[in-house]
Protein backbone atom coordinates (compact mmCIF):
# COMPACT_ATOMS: atom_id res chain seq x y z
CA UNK A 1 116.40 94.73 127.82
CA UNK A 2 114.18 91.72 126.81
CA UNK A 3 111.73 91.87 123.72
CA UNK A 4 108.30 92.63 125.74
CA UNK A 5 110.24 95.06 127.80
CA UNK A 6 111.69 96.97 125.07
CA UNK A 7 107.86 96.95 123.52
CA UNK A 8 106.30 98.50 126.72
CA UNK A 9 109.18 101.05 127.24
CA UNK A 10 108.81 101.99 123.25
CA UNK A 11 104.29 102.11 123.83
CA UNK A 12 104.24 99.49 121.12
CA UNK A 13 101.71 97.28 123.32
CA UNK A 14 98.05 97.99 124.06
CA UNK A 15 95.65 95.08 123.83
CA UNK A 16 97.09 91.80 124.39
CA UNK A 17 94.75 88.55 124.72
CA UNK A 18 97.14 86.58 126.80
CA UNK A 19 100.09 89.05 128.88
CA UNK A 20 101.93 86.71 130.70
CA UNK A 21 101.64 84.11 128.12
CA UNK A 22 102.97 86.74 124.96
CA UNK A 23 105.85 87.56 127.33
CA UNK A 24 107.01 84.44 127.44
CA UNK A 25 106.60 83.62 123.87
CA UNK A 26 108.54 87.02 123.02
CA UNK A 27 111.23 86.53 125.92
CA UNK A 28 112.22 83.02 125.84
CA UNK A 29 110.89 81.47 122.23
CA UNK A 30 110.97 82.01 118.58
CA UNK A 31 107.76 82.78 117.21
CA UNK A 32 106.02 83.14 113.78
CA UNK A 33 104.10 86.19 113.80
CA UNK A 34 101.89 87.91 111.54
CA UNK A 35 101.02 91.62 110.23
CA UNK A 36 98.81 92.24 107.22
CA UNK A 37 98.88 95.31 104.39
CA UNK A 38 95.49 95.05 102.77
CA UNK A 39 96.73 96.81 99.13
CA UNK A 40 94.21 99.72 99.04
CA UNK A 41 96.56 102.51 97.85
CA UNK A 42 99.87 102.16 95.58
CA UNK A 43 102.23 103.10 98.56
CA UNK A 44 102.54 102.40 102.03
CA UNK A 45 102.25 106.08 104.32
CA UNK A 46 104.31 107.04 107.19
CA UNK A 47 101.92 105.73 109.52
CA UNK A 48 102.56 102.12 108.58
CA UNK A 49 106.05 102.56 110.20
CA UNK A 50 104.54 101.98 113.33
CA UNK A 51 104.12 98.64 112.55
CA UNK A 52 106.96 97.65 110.57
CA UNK A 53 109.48 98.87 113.25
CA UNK A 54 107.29 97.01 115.70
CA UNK A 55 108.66 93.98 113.54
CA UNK A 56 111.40 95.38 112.85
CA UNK A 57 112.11 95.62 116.53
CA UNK A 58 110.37 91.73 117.13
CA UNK A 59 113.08 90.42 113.87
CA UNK A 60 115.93 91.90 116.07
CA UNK A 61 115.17 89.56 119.06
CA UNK A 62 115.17 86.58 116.80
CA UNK A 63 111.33 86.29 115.69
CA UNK A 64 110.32 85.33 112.39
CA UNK A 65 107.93 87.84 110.52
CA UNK A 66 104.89 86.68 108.16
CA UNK A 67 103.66 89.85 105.85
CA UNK A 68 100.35 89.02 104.20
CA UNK A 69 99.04 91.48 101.70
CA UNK A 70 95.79 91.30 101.32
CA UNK A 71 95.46 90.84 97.72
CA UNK A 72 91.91 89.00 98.66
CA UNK A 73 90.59 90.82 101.56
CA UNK A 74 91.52 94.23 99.53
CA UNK A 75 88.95 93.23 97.24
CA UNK A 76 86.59 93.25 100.06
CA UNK A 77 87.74 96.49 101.90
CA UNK A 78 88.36 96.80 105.88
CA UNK A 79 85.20 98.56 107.02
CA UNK A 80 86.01 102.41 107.69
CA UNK A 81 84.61 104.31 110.76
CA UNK A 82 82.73 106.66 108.54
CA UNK A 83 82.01 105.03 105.19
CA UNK A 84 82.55 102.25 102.88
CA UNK A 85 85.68 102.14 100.62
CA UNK A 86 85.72 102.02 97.06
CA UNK A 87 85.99 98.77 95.88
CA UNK A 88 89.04 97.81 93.85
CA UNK A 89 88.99 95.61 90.79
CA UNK A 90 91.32 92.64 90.97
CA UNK A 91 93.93 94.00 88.70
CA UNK A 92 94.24 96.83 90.87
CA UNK A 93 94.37 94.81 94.00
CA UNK A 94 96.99 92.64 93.03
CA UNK A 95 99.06 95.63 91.31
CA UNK A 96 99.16 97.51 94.86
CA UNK A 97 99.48 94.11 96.18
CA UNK A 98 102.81 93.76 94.88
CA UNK A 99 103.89 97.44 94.88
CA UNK A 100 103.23 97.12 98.50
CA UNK A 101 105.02 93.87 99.12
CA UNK A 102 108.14 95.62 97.59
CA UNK A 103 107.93 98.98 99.76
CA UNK A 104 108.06 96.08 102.70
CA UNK A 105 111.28 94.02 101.75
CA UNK A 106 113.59 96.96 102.21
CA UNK A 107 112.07 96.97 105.72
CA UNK A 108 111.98 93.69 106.13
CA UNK A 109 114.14 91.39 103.99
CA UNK A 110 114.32 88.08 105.78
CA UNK A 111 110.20 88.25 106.06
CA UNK A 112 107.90 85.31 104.70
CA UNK A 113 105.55 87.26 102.51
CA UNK A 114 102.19 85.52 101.16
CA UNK A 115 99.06 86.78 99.60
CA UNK A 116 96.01 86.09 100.97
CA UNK A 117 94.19 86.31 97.66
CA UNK A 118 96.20 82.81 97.01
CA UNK A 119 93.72 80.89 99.67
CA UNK A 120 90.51 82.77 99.54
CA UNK A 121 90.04 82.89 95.79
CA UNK A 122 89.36 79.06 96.25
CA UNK A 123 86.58 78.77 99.07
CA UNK A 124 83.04 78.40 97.52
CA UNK A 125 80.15 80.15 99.19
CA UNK A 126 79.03 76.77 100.93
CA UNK A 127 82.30 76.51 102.56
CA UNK A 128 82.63 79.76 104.03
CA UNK A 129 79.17 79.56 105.13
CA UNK A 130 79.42 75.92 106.56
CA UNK A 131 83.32 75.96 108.28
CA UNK A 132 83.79 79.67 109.30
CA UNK A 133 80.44 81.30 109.10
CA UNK A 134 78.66 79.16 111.67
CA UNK A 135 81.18 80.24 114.44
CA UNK A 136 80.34 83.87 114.71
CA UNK A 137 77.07 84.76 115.88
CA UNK A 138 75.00 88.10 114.74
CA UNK A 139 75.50 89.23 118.14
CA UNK A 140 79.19 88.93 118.61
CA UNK A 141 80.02 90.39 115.44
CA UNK A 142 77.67 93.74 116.25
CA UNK A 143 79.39 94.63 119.29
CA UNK A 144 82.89 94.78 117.15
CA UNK A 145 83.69 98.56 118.01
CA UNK A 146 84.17 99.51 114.06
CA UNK A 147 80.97 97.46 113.09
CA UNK A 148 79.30 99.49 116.00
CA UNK A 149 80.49 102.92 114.93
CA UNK A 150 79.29 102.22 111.30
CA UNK A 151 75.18 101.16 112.39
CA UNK A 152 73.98 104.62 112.01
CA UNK A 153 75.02 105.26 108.81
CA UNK A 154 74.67 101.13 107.64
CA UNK A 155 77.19 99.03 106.28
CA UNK A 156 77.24 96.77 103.66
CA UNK A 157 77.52 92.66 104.41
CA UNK A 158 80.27 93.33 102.24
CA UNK A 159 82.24 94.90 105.00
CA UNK A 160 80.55 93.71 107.41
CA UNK A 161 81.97 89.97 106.28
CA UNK A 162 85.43 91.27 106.72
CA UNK A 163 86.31 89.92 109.64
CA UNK A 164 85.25 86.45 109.55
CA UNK A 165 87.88 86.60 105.83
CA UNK A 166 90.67 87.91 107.99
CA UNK A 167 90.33 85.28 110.57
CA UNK A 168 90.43 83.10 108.11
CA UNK A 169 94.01 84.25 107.11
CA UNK A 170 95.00 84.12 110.79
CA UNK A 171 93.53 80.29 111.12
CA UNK A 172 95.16 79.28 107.36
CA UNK A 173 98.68 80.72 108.61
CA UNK A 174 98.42 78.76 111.87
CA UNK A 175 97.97 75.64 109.75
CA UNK A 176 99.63 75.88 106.69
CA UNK A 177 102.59 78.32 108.32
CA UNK A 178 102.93 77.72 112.05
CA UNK A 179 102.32 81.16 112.76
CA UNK A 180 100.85 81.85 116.17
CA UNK A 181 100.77 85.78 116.59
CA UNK A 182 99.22 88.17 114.93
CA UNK A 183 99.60 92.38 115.56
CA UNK A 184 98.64 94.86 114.12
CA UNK A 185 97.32 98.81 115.39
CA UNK A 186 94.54 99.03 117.97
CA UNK A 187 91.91 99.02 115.29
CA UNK A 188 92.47 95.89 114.07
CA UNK A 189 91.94 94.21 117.59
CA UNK A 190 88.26 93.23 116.47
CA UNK A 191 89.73 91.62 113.55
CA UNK A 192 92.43 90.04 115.91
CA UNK A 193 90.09 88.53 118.42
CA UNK A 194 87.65 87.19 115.61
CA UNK A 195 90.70 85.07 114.42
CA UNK A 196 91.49 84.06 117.70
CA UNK A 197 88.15 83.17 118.21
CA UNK A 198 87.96 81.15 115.05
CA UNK A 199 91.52 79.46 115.49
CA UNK A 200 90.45 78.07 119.22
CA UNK A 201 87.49 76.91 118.30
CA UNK A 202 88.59 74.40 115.61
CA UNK A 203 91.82 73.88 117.68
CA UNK A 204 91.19 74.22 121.38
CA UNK A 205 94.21 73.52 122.39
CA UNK A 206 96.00 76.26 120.36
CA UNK A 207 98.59 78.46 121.64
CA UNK A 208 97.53 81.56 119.35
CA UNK A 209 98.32 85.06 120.61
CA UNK A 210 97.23 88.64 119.77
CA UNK A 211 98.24 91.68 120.34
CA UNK A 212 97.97 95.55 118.91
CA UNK A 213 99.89 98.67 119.20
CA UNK A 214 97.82 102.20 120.43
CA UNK A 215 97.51 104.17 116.93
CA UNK A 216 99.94 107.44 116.63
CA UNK A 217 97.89 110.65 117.18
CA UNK A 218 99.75 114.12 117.68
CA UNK A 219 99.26 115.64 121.37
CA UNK A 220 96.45 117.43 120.20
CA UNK A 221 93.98 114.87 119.10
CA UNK A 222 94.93 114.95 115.61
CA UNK A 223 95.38 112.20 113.24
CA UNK A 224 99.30 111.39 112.42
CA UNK A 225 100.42 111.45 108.87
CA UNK A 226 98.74 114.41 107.77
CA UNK A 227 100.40 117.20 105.98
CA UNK A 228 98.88 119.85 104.00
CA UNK A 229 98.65 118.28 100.99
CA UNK A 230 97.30 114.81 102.50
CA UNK A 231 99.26 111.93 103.91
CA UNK A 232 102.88 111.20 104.10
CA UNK A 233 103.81 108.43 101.78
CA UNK A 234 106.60 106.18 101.87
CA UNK A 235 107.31 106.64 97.47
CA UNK A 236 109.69 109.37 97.15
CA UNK A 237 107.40 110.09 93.97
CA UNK A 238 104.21 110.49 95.93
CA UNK A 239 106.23 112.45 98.84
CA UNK A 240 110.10 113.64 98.68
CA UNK A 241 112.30 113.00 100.79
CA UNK A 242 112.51 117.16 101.63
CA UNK A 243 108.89 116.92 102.49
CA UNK A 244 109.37 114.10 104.71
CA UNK A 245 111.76 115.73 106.62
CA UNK A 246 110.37 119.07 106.94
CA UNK A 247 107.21 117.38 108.54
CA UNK A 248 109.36 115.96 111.15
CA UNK A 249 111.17 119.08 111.80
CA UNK A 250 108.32 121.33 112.58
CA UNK A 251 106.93 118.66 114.95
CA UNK A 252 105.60 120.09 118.33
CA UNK A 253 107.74 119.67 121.38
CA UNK A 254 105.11 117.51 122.87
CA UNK A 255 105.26 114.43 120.36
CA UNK A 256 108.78 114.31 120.05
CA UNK A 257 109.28 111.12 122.79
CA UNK A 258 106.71 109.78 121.33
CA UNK A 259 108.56 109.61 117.39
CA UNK A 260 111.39 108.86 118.53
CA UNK A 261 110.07 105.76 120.46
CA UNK A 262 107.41 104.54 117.60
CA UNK A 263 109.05 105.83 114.32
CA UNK A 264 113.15 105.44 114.94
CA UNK A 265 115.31 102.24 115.82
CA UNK A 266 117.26 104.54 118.32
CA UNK A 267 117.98 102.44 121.61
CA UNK A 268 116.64 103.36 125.01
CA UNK A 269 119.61 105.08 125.96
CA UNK A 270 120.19 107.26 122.96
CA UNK A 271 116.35 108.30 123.43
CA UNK A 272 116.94 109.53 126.43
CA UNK A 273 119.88 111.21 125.60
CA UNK A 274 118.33 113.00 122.88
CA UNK A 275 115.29 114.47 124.96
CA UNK A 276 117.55 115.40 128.01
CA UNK A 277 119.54 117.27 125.56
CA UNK A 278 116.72 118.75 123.90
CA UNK A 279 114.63 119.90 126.69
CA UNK A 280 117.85 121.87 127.77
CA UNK A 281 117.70 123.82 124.70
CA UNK A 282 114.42 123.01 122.33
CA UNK A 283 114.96 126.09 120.90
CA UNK A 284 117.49 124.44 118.78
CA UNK A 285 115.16 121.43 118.17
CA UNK A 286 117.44 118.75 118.41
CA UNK A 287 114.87 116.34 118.99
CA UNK A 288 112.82 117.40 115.67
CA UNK A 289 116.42 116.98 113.75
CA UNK A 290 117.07 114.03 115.05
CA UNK A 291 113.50 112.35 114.47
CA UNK A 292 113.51 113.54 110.49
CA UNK A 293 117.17 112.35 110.29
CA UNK A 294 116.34 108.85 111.55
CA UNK A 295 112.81 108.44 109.59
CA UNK A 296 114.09 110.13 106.00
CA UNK A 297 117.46 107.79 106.38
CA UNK A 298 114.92 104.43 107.28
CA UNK A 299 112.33 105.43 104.60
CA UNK A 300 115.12 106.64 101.67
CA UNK A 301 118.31 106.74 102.36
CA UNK A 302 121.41 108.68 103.88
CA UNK A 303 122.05 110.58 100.31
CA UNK A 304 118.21 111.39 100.59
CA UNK A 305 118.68 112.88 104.48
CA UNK A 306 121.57 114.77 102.95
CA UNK A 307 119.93 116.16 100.31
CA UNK A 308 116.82 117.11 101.99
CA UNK A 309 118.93 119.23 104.53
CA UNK A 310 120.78 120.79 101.50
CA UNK A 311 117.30 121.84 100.01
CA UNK A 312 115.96 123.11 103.18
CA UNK A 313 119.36 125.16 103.55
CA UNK A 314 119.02 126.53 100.30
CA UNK A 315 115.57 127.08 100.67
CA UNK A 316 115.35 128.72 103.95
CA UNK A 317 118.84 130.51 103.24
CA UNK A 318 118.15 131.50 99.78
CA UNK A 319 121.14 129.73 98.28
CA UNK A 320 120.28 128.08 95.49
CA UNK A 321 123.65 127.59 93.39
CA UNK A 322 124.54 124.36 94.85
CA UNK A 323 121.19 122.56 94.48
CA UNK A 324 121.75 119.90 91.59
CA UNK A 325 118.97 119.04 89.02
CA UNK A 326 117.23 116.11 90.56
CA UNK A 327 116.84 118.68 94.13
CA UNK A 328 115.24 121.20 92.23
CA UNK A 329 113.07 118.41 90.76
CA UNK A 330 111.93 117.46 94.48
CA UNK A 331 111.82 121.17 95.52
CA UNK A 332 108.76 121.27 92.23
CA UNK A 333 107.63 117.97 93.65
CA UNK A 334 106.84 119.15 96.97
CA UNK A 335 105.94 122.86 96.29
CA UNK A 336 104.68 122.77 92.42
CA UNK A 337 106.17 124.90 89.76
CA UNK A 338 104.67 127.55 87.26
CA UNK A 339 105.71 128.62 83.60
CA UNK A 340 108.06 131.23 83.47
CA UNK A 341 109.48 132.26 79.98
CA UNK A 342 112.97 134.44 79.42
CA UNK A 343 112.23 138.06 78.54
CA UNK A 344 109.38 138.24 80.91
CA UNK A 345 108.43 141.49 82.80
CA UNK A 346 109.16 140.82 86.69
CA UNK A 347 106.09 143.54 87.40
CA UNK A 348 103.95 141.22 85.85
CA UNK A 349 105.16 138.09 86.92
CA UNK A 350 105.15 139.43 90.53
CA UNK A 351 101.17 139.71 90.06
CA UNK A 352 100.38 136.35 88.11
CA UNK A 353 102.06 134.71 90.45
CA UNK A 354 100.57 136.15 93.74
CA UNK A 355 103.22 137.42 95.25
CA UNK A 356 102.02 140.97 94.89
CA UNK A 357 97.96 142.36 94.66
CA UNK A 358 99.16 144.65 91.96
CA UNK A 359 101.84 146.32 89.68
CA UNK A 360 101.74 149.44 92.44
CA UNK A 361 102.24 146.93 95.15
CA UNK A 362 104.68 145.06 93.43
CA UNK A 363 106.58 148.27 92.83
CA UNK A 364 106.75 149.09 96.38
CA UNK A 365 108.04 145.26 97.54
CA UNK A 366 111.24 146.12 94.73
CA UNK A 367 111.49 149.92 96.13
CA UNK A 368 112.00 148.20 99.55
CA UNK A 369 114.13 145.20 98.41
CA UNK A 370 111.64 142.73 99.51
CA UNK A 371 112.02 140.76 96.01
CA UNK A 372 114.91 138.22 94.82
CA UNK A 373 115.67 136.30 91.70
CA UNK A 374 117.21 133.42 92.84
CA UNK A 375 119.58 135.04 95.83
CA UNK A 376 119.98 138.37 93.94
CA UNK A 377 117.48 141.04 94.84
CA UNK A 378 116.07 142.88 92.55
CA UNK A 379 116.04 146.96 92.52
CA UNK A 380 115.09 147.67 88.86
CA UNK A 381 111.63 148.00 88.50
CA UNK A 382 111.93 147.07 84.44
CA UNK A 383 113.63 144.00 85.62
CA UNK A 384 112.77 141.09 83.11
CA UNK A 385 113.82 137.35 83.31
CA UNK A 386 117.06 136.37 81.78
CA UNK A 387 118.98 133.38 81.06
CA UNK A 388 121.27 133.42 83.49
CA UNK A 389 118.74 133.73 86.32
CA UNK A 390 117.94 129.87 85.90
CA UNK A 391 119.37 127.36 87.10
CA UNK A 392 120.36 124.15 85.23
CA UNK A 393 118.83 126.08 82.16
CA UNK A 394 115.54 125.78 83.41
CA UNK A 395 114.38 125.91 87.07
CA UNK A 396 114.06 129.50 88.62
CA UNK A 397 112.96 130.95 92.24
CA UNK A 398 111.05 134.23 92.32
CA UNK A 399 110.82 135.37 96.38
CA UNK A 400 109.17 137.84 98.22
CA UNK A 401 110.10 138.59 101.72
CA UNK A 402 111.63 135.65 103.88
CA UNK A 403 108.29 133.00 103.34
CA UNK A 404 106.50 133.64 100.06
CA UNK A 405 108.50 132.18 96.95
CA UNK A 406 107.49 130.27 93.73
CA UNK A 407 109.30 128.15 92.09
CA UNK A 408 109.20 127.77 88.18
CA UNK A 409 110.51 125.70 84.82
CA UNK A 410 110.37 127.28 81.92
């Protein structure tokens, strides 16, 4: 299978400016291309994996990929379809800037990585005004979907600017870098075209290219990346490795083709093999196993796949003996952890900690063996805390029932 093909069959392609003209740059030549992390948090999320196995995939067939963080333009702040973004101060930019550029090399080690703050920082008001200003017109720039979406509500010239600063990164790497593609998800492709635009107009006989990838939504609508507690980072510190996978795992039947082709590295063949084997028995959700496998193993590591599976087997078969120190430290992590001293009463406990309404419930959930310590259940309704019922001297699992458990330190 041939680069572009192995795009279209993965649904990596949506907008393209030129088709038969990217084809044959992808097929048959070696091409600089371009993708851009404006440094707006300290981490990278899940979702950004669209993009980097995109490259990933484009490094495989021999391409050569061009990461610019956006230590300038995150100073400036890709306008938002709802509202601006909070402005960063320099420090901060160039601190995610390089935080960011990290997270990337283990996805990308051979990649040329620049900063865009390293050109703009030196282009005066006149000049930005005089060379790139004077090729957009009011007009053109209004009918930009995301500038569109935002007239309502208003939006700053700030953001509103943004744009016309990313196309000048697209023209400057064309120059300076020989880069002549730039991708990126479907709601860049205003911010695309603009640099396009700009690069054809001061070189019309360029041989630019664009293209984007359709964002990942679930099946229903929703927005991808969201958990519970907010999105799915790529820092184990911000989001474990057990969380990571249990997202994947309770994915709905519906999305699964759909992971495996945007978020894994998994050929055609084993992709199919997966789902024909899954939709013979999705009860046993081999397709959910195989996605969190594939992304916790890309994002961490193999150790970090096994021990998420270990956690989630202790967790969900309340065997916790085996679970070393730093697993109950990402079991805390992802679930919290409360105070809970030796020599407490387990009555009490059961209330502070909401696992009971009160001490006459939480009599009846011990009368009907519906509470465990760790793995042992508890029938003593004096029952208080002891040493032994900790593990590593100081992490401890109170359950009630088959779902409700807290987890605490002392």
């Amino acid at each position: 299978m041939k680069c572009y093909e192995n795009l279209v069959y993965r649904g990596l392609i949506k907008d393209v400016s030129d088709e038969e003209a990217l084809k044959k740059a992808l097929d048959t030549e070696v091409v600089k291309f371009y993708i851009g992390y404006d440094p707006t948090g300290q981490s990278l999320t899940v979702g950004h994996l669209v993009q980097l196995i995109r490259s990933m995939n484009l490094q495989k067939y021999g391409h050569i990929p061009v990461v610019v963080i956006g230590g300038g333009t995150g100073l400036i702040g890709d306008p938002r379809q709802t509202s601006e973004r909070k402005l960063l101060t320099l420090e901060e930019s160039l601190e995610n800037a390089q935080k960011i550029e990290n997270q990337i090399k283990k996805y990308l080690p051979k990649a040329i990585f620049v900063n865009n703050y390293s050109w703009l920082k030196d282009i005066s008001l006149i000049t930005f005004l005089r060379d790139y200003g004077k090729n957009y017109s009011i007009n053109y720039m209004l009918n930009k979907e995301v500038v569109k979406a935002r007239l309502e509500n208003g939006i700053s010239y700030t953001e509103f600017s943004y744009m016309i600063i990313q196309a000048i990164d697209f023209l400057t790497l064309y120059e300076k870098y020989g880069v002549r593609m730039q991708s990126g998800g479907s709601d860049q492709w205003g911010n695309i075209t603009s640099g396009l635009d700009l690069i054809r107009k001061t070189h019309p006989d360029s041989n630019a290219l664009g293209f984007s990838s359709p964002l990942l939504l679930k099946s229903d609508g929703a927005k991808f990346g969201k958990s519970e507690s907010g999105a799915l980072w790529l820092d184990r510190n911000l989001t474990t490795p057990f969380e990571l996978y249990q997202y994947f795992i309770n994915s709905n039947d519906a999305d699964c083709d759909t992971y495996l082709k945007f978020l894994t590295l998994l050929s055609k063949e084993e992709i199919e093999a997966t789902m024909q084997e899954h939709l013979k028995e999705p009860e046993k959700r081999l397709a959910q196993k195989t996605i969190a496998s594939e992304v916790v193993k890309l994002v961490h590591s193999k150790k970090d796949l096994e021990s998420a599976i270990k956690i989630s087997n202790a967790l969900f078969g309340f065997k916790f003996e085996d679970l070393s120190k730093e697993e109950f430290k990402d079991l805390t992590k992802s679930f919290g952890s409360s105070k809970i001293e030796v020599n407490r009463n387990l009555l009490d406990l059961l209330v502070e900690l909401e696992l009971s309404s009160s001490k006459r419930e939480a009599r009846e959930f011990i009368s009907s063996g519906a509470i465990f310590v760790g793995s042992t259940k508890i029938t003593n309704q004096d029952y208080v805390i002891k040493e032994n019922d900790y593990y590593h001297n100081n992490f401890i699992v109170i359950r009630r029932g088959k779902k409700k458990f807290v987890v605490g330190e002392k």
